[in-house]
Protein backbone atom coordinates (compact mmCIF):
# COMPACT_ATOMS: atom_id res chain seq x y z
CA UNK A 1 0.00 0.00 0.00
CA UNK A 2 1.73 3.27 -1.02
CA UNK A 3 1.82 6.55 0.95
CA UNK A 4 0.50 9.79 -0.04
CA UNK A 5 3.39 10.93 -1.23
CA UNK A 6 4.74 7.63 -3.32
CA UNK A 7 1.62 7.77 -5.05
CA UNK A 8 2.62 8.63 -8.80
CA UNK A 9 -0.86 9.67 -10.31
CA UNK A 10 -1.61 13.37 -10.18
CA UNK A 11 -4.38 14.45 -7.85
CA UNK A 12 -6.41 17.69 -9.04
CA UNK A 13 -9.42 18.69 -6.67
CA UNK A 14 -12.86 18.66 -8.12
CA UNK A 15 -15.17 21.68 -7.35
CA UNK A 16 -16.31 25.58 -7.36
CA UNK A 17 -16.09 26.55 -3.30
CA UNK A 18 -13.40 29.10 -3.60
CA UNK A 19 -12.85 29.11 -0.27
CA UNK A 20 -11.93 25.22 -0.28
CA UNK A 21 -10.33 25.94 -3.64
CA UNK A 22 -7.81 29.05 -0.94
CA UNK A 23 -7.21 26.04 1.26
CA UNK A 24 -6.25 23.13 -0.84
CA UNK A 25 -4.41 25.13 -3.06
CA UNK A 26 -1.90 25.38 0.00
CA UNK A 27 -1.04 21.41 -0.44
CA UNK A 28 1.58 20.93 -2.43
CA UNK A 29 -0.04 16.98 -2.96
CA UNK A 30 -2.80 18.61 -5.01
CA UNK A 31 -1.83 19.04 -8.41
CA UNK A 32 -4.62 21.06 -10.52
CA UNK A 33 -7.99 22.08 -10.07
CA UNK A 34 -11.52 21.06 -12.02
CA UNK A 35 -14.43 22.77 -11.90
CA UNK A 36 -17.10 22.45 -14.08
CA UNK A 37 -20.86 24.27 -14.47
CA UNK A 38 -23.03 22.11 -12.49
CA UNK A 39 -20.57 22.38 -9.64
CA UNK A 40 -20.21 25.84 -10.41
CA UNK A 41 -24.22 26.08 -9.77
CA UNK A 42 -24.67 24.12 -6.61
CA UNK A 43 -21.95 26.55 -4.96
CA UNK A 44 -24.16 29.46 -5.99
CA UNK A 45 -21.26 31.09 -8.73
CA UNK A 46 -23.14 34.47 -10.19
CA UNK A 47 -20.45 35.21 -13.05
CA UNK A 48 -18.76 32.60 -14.64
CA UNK A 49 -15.50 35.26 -15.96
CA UNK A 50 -15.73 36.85 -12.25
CA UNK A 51 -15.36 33.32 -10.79
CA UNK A 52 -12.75 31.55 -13.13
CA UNK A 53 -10.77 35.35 -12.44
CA UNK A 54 -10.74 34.85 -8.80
CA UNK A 55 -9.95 30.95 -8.84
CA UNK A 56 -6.94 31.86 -11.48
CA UNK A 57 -5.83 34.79 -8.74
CA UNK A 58 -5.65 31.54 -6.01
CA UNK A 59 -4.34 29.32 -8.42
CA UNK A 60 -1.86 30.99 -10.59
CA UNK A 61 0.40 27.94 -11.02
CA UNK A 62 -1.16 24.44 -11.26
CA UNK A 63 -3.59 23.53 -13.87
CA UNK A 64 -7.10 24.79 -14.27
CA UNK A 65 -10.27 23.81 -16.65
CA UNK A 66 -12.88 25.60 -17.12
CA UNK A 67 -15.73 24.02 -19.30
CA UNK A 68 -17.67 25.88 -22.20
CA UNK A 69 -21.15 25.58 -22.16
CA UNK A 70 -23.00 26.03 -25.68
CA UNK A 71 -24.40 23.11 -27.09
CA UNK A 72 -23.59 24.71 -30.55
CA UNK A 73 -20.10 24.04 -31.95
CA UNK A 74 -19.21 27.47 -34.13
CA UNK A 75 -21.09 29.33 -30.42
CA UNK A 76 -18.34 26.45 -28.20
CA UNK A 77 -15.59 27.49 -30.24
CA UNK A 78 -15.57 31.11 -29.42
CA UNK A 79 -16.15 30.44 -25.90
CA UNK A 80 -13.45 28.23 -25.82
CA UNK A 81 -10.79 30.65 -27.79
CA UNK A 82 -12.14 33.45 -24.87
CA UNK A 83 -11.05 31.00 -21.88
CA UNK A 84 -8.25 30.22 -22.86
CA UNK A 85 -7.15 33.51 -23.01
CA UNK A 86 -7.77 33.48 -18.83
CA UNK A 87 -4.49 31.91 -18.15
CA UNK A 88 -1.20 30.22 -19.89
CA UNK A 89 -2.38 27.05 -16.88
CA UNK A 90 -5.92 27.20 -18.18
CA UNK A 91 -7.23 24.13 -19.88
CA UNK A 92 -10.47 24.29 -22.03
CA UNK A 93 -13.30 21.27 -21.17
CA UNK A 94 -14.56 20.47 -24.25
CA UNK A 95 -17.31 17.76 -23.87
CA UNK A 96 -16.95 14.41 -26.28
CA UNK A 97 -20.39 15.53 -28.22
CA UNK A 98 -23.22 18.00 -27.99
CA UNK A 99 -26.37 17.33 -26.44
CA UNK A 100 -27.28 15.64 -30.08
CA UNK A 101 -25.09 13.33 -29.80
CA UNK A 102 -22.64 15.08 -32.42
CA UNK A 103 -18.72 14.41 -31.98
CA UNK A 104 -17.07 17.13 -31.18
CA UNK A 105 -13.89 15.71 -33.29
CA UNK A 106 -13.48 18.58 -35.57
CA UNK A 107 -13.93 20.99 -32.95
CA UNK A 108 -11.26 19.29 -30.92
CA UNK A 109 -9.07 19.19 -33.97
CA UNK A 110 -9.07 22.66 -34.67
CA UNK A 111 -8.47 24.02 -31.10
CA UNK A 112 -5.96 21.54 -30.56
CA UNK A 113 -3.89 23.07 -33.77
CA UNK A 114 -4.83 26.20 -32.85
CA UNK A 115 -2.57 25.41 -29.54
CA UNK A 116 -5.37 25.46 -26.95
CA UNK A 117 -4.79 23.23 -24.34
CA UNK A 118 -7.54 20.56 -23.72
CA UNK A 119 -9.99 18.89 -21.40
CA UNK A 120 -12.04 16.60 -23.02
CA UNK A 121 -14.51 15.44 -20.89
CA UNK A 122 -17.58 13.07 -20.36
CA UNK A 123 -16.14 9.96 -22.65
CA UNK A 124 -17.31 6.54 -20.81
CA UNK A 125 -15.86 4.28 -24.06
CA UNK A 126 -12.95 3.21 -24.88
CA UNK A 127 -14.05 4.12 -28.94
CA UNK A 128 -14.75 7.68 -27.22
CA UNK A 129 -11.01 7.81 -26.52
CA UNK A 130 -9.95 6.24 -29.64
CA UNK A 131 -11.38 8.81 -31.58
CA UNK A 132 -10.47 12.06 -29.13
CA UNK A 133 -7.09 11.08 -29.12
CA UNK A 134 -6.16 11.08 -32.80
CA UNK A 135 -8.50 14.55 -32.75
CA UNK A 136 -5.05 16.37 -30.77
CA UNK A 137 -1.87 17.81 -32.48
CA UNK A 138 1.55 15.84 -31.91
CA UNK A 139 3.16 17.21 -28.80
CA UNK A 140 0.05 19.60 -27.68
CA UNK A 141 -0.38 18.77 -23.75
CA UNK A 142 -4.43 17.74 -23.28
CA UNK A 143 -6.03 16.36 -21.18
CA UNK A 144 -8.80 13.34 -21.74
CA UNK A 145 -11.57 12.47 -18.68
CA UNK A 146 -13.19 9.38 -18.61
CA UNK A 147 -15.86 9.40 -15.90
CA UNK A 148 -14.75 6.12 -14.26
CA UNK A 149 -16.94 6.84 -11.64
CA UNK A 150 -20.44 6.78 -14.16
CA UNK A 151 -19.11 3.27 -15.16
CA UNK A 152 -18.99 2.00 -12.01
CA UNK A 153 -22.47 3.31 -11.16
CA UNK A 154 -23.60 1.09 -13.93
CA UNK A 155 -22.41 -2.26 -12.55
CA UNK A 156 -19.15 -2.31 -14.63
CA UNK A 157 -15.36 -2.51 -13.61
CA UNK A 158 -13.87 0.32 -15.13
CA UNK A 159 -10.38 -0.54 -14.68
CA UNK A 160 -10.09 -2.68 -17.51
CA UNK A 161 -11.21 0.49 -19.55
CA UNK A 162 -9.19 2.88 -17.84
CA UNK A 163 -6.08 0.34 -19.10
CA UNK A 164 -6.86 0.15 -22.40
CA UNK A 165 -7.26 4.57 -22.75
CA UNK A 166 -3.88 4.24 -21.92
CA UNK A 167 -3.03 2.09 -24.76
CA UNK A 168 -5.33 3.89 -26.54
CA UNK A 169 -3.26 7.15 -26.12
CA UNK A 170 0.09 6.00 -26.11
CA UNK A 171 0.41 7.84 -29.93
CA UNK A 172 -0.22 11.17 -28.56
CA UNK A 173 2.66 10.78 -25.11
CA UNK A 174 1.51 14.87 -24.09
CA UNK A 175 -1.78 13.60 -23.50
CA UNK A 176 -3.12 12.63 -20.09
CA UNK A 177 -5.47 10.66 -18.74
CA UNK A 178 -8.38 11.86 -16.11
CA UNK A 179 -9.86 8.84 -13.91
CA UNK A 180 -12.98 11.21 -13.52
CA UNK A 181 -16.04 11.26 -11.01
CA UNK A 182 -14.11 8.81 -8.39
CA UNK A 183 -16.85 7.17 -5.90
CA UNK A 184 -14.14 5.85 -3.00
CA UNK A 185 -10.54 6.83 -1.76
CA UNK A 186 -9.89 3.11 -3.34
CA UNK A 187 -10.19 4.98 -7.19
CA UNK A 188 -6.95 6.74 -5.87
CA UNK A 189 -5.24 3.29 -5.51
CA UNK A 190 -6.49 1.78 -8.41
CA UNK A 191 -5.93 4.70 -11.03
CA UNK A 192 -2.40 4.69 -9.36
CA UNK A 193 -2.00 0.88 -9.89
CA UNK A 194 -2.61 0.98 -13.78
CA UNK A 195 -0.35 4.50 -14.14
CA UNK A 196 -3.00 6.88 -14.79
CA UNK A 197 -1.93 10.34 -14.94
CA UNK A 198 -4.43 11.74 -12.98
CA UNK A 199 -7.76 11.73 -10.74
CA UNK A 200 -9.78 13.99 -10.25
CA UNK A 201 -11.24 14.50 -6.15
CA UNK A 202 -14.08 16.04 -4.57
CA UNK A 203 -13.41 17.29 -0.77
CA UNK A 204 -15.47 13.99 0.69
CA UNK A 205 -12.67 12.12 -0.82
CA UNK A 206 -10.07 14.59 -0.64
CA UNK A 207 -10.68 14.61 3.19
CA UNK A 208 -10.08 10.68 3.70
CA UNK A 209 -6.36 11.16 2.05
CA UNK A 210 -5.24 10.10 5.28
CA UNK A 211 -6.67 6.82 5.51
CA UNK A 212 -4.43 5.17 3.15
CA UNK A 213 -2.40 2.59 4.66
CA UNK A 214 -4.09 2.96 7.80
CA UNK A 215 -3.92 -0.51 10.33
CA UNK A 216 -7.29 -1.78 10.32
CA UNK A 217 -7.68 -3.15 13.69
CA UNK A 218 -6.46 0.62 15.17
CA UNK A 219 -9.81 1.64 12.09
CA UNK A 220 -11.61 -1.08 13.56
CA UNK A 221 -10.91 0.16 17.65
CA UNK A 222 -12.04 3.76 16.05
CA UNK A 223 -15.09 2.64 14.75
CA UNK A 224 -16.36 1.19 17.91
CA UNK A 225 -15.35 4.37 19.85
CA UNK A 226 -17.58 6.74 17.22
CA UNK A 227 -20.28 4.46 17.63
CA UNK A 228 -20.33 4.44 21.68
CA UNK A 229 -19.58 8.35 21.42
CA UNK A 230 -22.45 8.72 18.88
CA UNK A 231 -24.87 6.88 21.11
CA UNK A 232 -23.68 8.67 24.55
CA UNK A 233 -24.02 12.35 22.92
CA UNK A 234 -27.66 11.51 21.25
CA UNK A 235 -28.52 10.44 24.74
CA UNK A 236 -29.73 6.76 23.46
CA UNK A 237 -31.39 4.54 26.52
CA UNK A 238 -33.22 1.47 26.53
CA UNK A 239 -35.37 0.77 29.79
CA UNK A 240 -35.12 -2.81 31.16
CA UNK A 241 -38.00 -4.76 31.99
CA UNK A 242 -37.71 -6.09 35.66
CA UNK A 243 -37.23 -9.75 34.95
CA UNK A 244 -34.74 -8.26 32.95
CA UNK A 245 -32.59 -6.15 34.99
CA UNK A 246 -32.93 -9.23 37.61
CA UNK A 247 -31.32 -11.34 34.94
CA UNK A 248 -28.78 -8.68 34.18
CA UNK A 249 -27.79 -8.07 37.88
CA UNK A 250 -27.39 -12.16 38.40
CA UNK A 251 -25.18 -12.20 35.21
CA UNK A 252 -22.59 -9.51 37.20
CA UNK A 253 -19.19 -10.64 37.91
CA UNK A 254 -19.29 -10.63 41.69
């Protein structure tokens, strides 16, 4: 089991909190940042330019994506072409196809040459990454997520798929691979077993780093204690019938 900081795949945190985003930019373990717009609307973000501004201001020197939004290609390319113009670490998420189901290939391609750095997201097949990959220019870092986490929710292993996107994008060696949308601290172990460049982490998981390699009977001995503790400050009782108590009070150790 390796330590935090033996672990070889790249952790980037996952959200739009910029608060969090202050506080784990001070690790030195957390290697990039993700964000995308339905996290950016749960945490209540007003101005998308305002917000990617102030994250950029926190985050000047680690990778950053920020994801366009249009559903229509010519409309995703400007927006695309405008973010990227946010930062020199800024990397454009570009998703695999419009809400039609349309590839967004020659979109990809043309950004790519243009020398836009990439983050093409929401692929769940290995034909997905096939097809993205040859999309990017020779020697143009991008970036492709693979929402291992959607997979699993479907019943299916995704580590076998996760393997073969590597294989899949050994042609293009300044492209990386994003084990997106982790479920479990065990992702972390398992994207870092196959050599996966890098996972992406909300703060839930984020916040169990420090469980890995723990000694499971000393997990174990904590576990009983929170459930004891739990029980004693919700101020659980359970009254005892008299024959009961009677039994009890015969059963003592005298």
């Amino acid at each position: 089991m390796p330590r935090l900081e033996e672990l070889r795949v790249k952790i980037f945190a996952d959200g739009a909190d910029l608060a969090t985003i202050a506080e784990l930019a001070k690790h030195p373990y957390i290697r990039g940042f993700t964000t995308n717009p339905t996290l950016m609307r749960k945490a209540g973000v007003p101005d998308y330019r305002r917000f990617a501004r102030e994250v950029l201001t926190l985050v000047p020197d680690r990778p950053v994506s920020f994801e366009v939004f249009s559903d229509d290609f010519p409309e995703m390319e400007q927006q695309a072409l405008e973010i990227a113009s946010w930062g020199d670490n800024v990397y454009v998420k570009i998703p695999v196809t419009n809400t039609r189901g349309a590839f967004s290939g020659p979109l990809i391609k043309r950004l790519s040459e243009a020398g836009v750095k990439l983050n093409v997201t929401a692929l769940l097949t290995s034909e997905q990454v096939g097809r993205v990959t040859d999309c990017f220019s020779p020697g143009r870092s991008s970036f492709i997520s693979v929402f291992a986490g959607r997979i699993a929710d479907t019943g299916r292993d995704p580590v076998s798929l996760m393997a073969e996107s590597l294989r899949l994008m050994a042609s293009r060696p300044q492209a990386e691979l994003i084990w997106a949308s982790p479920r479990e601290l065990l992702n972390v172990i398992q994207a870092d077993a196959i050599g996966c460049h890098i996972i992406t982490a909300t703060s839930d998981i984020l916040a169990k780093l420090s469980l890995i390699g723990k000694d499971l009977s000393e997990l174990s001995l904590d576990t009983v204690r929170m459930f004891r503790q739990d029980a004693l400050q919700a101020g659980f009782t359970i009254e005892l019938s008299q024959a009961e108590a009677v039994g009890s009070a015969a059963a003592a150790p005298r």
